[in-house]
Protein backbone atom coordinates (compact mmCIF):
# COMPACT_ATOMS: atom_id res chain seq x y z
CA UNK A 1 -1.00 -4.82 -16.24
CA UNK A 2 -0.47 -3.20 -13.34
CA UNK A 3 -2.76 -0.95 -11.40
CA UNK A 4 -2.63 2.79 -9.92
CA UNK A 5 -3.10 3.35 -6.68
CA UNK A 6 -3.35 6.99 -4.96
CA UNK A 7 -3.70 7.72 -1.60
CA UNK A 8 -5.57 10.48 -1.47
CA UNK A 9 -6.72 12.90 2.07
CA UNK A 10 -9.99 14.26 1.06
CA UNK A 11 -13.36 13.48 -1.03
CA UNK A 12 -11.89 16.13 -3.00
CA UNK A 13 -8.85 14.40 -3.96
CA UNK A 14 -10.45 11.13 -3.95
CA UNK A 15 -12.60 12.57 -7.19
CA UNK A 16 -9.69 13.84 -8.77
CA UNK A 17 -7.25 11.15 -8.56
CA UNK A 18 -10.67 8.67 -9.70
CA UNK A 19 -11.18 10.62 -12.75
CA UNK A 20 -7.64 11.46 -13.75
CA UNK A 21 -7.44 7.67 -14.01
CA UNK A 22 -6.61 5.75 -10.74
CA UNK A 23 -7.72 2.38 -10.68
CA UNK A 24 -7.74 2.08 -6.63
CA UNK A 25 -8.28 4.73 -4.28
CA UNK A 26 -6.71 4.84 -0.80
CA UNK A 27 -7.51 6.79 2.39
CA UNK A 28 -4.83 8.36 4.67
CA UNK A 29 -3.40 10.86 6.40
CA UNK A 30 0.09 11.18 5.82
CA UNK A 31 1.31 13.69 8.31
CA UNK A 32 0.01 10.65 11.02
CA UNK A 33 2.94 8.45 9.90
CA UNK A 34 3.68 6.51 6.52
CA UNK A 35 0.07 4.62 7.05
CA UNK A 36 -1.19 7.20 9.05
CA UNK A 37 -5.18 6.42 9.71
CA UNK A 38 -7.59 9.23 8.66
CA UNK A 39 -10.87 10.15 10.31
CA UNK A 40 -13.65 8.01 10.39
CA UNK A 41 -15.70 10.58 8.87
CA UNK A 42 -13.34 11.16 6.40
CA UNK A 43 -13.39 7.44 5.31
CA UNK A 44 -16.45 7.61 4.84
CA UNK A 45 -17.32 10.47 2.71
CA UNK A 46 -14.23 8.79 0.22
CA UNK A 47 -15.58 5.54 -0.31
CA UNK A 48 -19.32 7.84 -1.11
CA UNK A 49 -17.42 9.99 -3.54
CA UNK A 50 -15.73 7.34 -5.74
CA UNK A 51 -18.67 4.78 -6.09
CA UNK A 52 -17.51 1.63 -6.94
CA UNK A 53 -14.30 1.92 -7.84
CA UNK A 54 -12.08 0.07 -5.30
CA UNK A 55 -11.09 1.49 -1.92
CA UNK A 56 -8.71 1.01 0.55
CA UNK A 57 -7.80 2.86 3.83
CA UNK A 58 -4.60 2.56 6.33
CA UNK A 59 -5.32 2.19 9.49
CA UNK A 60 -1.66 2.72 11.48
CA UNK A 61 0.66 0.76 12.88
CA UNK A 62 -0.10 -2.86 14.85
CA UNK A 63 1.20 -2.19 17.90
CA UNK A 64 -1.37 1.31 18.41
CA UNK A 65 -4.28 -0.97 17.71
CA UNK A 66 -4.76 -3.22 20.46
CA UNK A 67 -7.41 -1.00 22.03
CA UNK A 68 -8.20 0.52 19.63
CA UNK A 69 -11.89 1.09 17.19
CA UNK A 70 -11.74 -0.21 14.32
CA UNK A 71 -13.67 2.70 11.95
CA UNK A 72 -16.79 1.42 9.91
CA UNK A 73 -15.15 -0.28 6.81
CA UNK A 74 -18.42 -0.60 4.39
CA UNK A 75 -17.50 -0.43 1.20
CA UNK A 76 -13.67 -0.73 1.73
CA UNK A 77 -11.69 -3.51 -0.18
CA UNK A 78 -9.02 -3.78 2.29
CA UNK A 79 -7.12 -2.26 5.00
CA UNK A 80 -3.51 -1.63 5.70
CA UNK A 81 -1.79 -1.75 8.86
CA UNK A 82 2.47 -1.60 9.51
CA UNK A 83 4.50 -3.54 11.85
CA UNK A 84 7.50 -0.86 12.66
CA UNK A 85 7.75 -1.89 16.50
CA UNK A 86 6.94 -5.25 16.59
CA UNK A 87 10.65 -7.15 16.31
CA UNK A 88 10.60 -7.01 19.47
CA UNK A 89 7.11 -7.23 20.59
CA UNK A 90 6.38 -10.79 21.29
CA UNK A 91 2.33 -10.37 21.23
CA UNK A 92 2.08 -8.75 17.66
CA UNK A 93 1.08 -11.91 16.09
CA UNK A 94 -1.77 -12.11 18.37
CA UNK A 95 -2.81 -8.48 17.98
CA UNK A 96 -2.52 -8.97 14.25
CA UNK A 97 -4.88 -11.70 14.16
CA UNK A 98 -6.79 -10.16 16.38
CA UNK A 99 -7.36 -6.74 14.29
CA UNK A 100 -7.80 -9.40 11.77
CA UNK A 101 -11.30 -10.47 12.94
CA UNK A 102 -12.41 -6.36 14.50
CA UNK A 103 -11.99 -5.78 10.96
CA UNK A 104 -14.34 -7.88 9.23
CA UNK A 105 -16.87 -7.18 12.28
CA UNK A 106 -16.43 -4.08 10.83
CA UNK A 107 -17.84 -4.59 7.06
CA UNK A 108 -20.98 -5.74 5.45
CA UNK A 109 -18.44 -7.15 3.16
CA UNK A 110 -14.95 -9.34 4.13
CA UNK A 111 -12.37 -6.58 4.14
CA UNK A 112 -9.27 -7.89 3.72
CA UNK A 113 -6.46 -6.86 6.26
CA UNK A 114 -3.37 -7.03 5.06
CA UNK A 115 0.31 -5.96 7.09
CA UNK A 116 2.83 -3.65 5.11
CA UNK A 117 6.27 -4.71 4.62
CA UNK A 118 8.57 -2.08 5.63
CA UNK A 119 11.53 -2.35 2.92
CA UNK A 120 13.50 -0.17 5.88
CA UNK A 121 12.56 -2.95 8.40
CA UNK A 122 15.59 -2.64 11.05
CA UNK A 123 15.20 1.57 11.24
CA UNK A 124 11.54 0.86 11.64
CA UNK A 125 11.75 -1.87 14.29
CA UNK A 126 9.70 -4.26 11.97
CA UNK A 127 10.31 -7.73 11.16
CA UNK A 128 12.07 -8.34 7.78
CA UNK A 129 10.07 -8.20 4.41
CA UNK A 130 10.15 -11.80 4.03
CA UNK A 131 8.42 -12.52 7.53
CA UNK A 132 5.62 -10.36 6.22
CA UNK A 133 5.05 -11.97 2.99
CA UNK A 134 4.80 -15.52 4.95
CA UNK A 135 2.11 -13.84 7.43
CA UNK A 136 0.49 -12.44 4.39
CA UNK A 137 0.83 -16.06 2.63
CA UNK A 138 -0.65 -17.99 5.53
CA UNK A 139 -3.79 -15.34 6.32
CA UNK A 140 -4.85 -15.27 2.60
CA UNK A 141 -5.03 -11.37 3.05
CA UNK A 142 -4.40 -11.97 -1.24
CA UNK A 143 -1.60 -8.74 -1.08
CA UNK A 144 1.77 -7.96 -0.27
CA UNK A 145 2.44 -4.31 0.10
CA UNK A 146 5.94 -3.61 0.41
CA UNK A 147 6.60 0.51 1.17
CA UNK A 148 9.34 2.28 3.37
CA UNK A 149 8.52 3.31 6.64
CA UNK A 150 10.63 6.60 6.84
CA UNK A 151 9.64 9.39 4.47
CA UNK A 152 12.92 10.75 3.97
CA UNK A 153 13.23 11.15 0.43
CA UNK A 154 14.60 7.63 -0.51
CA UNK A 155 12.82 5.45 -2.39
CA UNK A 156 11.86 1.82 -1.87
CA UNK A 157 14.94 1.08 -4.91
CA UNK A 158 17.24 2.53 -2.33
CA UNK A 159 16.40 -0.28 -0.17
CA UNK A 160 15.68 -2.73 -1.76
CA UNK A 161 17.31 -4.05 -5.55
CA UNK A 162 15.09 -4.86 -8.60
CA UNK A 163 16.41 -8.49 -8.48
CA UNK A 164 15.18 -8.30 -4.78
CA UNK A 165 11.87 -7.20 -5.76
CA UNK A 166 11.86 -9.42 -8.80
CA UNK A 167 12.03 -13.09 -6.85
CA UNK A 168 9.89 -11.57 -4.40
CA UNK A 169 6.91 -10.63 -7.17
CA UNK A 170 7.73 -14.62 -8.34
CA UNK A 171 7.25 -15.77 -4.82
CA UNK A 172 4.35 -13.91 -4.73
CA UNK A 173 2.70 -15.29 -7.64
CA UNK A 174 2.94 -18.62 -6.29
CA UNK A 175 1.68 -17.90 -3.09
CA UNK A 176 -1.39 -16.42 -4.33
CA UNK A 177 -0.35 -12.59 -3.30
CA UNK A 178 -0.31 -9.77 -5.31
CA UNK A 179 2.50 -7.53 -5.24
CA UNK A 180 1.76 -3.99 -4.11
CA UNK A 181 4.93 -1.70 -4.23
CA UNK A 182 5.00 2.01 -2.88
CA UNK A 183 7.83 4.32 -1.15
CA UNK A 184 8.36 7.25 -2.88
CA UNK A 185 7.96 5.63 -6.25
CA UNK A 186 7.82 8.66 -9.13
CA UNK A 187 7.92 8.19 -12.95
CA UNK A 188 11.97 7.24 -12.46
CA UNK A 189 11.24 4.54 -10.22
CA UNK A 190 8.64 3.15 -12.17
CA UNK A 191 10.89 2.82 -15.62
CA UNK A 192 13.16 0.86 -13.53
CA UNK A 193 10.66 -1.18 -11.79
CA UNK A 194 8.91 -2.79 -15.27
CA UNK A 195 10.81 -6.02 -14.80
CA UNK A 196 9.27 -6.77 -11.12
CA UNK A 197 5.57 -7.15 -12.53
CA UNK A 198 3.96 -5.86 -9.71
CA UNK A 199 -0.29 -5.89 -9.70
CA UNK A 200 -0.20 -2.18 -8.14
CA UNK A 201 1.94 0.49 -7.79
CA UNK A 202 0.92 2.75 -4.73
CA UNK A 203 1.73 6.57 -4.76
CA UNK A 204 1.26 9.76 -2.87
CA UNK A 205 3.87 12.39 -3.84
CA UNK A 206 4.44 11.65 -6.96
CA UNK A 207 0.62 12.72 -7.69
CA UNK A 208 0.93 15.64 -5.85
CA UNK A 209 1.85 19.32 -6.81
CA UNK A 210 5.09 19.54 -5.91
CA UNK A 211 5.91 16.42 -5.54
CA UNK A 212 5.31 16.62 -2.26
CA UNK A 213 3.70 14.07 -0.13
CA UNK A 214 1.32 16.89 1.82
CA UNK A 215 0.51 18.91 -1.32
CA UNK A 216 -2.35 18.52 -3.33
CA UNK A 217 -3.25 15.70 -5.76
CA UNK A 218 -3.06 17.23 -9.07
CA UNK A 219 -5.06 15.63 -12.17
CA UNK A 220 -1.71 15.90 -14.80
CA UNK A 221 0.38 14.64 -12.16
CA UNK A 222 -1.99 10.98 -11.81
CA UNK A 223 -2.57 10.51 -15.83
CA UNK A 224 0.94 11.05 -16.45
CA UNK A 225 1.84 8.11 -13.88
CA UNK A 226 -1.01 6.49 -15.62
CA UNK A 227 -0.02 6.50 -18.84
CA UNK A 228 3.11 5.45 -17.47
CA UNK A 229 2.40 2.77 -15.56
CA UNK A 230 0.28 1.06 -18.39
CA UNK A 231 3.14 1.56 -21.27
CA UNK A 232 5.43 -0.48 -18.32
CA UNK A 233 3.03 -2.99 -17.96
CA UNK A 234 3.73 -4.51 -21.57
CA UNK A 235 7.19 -5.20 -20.85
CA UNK A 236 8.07 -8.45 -20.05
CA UNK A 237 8.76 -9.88 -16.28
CA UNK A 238 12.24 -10.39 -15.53
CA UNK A 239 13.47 -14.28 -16.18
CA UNK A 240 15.28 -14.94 -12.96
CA UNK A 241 18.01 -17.59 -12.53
CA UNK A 242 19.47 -18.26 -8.88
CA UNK A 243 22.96 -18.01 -8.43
C-alpha cells in the first residue's frame, strides 16, 4: 500500500498532517520554489514535533548548493534536492555527489539524498526523468521522486501518461527504488493513478484549505486523501505488455 506524504511549513502543520493520518512528513517552503528549503530552525522544531514518524526535508535545487550549508539533518530520513538547470551544467554530477557526502556529515544517522525528477524536465532545464532514475539506481538513494517543477496548476498526469508512470514504477521495482509521485496530485489524480503502484504519494495543495499550495494544512483535507489513498492501494498494478 502506498504511503502519504505531506509537506508541511510549520511544527504546527507538521502535528496536524501527523495526526490526521500522514505516514511521512516533509519540510519545505513552497513559496522558495517547488523544493524550496525551509529554515534550519524550522527543520528542526518539525522533526521534534512528530517523534518518530518519518521525516523528510527539501533542500533546493543542485546547482544553488555548491557552497552552500548543509542544515543539521538529525533525525531526517532523507533529503530532496532538484536538478532544473543542470542539462546544461556539465559539473552537476560532481556537485551531486558531492552534496551527497555534506549530507550524511550532516546526520547521526545515513540520510539518504535523493534528486527529484522533474516530469516538466525541458521547461525546467533538467535532465530527462529517466537520467534521474539511473543516478538514483546507481547511488542507492532507495527513491525515485518524480514531481513537476512549475506550479502552474497542471498536474504530473499532464506530463506524463499512466502507462509512462506504470513501466517506470516496474523499472523501479527492479532497481531497488521506490516510486515517489507528487505534482499537484488531488483525489482525481490519485483514482487515476491506482494502476502505477507507487510506495508514496507526495502532496501539498491538495491538503490544504483551499486547495491551495500556500494555505493551511487542514486535518479533513489529509484523512480524506488518506482514506483515499489506502482504498487505491488494493487495486491491482497495471500488467504491462511492450508494444
Amino acid at each position: 500500500m502506498a504511503h502519504l506524504l505531506v509537506s508541511v511549513r510549520s511544527a504546527d502543520e507538521a502535528k496536524t498532517a501527523a495526526a490526521a493520518g500522514a505516514d511521512i512528513i516533509d519540510v519545505k517552503e513552497p513559496s522558495r520554489g517547488p523544493l524550496g528549503r525551509a529554515d534550519d530552525a524550522m527543520i528542526q522544531a518539525v522533526v521534534a514535533a512528530v517523534g518518530p514518524r518519518p521525516v523528510s526535508v527539501a533542500l533546493g535545487e543542485i546547482k544553488d548548493l555548491a557552497k552552500a550549508q548543509v542544515p543539521p539533518l538529525d533525525g531526517v530520513g532523507f533529503a530532496k534536492v532538484g536538478p532544473a538547470g543542470c542539462a546544461t551544467r556539465s559539473t552537476w554530477r560532481t556537485e551531486w555527489h558531492d552534496l551527497g557526502q555534506r549530507v550524511a556529515d550532516s546526520s547521526d544517522e545515513r540520510t539518504h539524498l535523493i534528486a527529484a525528477a522533474y516530469a516538466d524536465a525541458e521547461r525546467a532545464g533538467a535532465p530527462s526523468v529517466t537520467e534521474m532514475f539511473e543516478l538514483n539506481a546507481a547511488s542507492q538513494t532507495g527513491v525515485l521522486l518524480v514531481d513537476t517543477w512549475a506550479k502552474d496548476g497542471r498536474s504530473l498526469l499532464d506530463w506524463l501518461s499512466v502507462g509512462d508512470l506504470s513501466r517506470l514504477s516496474a523499472r523501479c521495482k527492479d532497481a531497488g527504488l521506490r516510486l515517489a509521485l507528487a505534482g499537484s496530485i488531488g483525489l482525481e489524480e490519485l483514482g487515476k493513478l491506482a494502476p502505477v503502484a507507487p510506495a508514496i504519494v507526495a502532496v501539498r495543495g491538495a491538503a490544504c484549505r483551499g486547495r491551495r499550495r500556500d494555505g493551511i494544512i487542514e486535518a479533513r483535507q489529509v484523512r480524506r486523501l488518506a482514506l483515499d489513498l489506502a482504498a487505491i492501494g488494493n487495486t491491482p498494478p497495471a500488467v504491462l505488455v511492450e508494444s
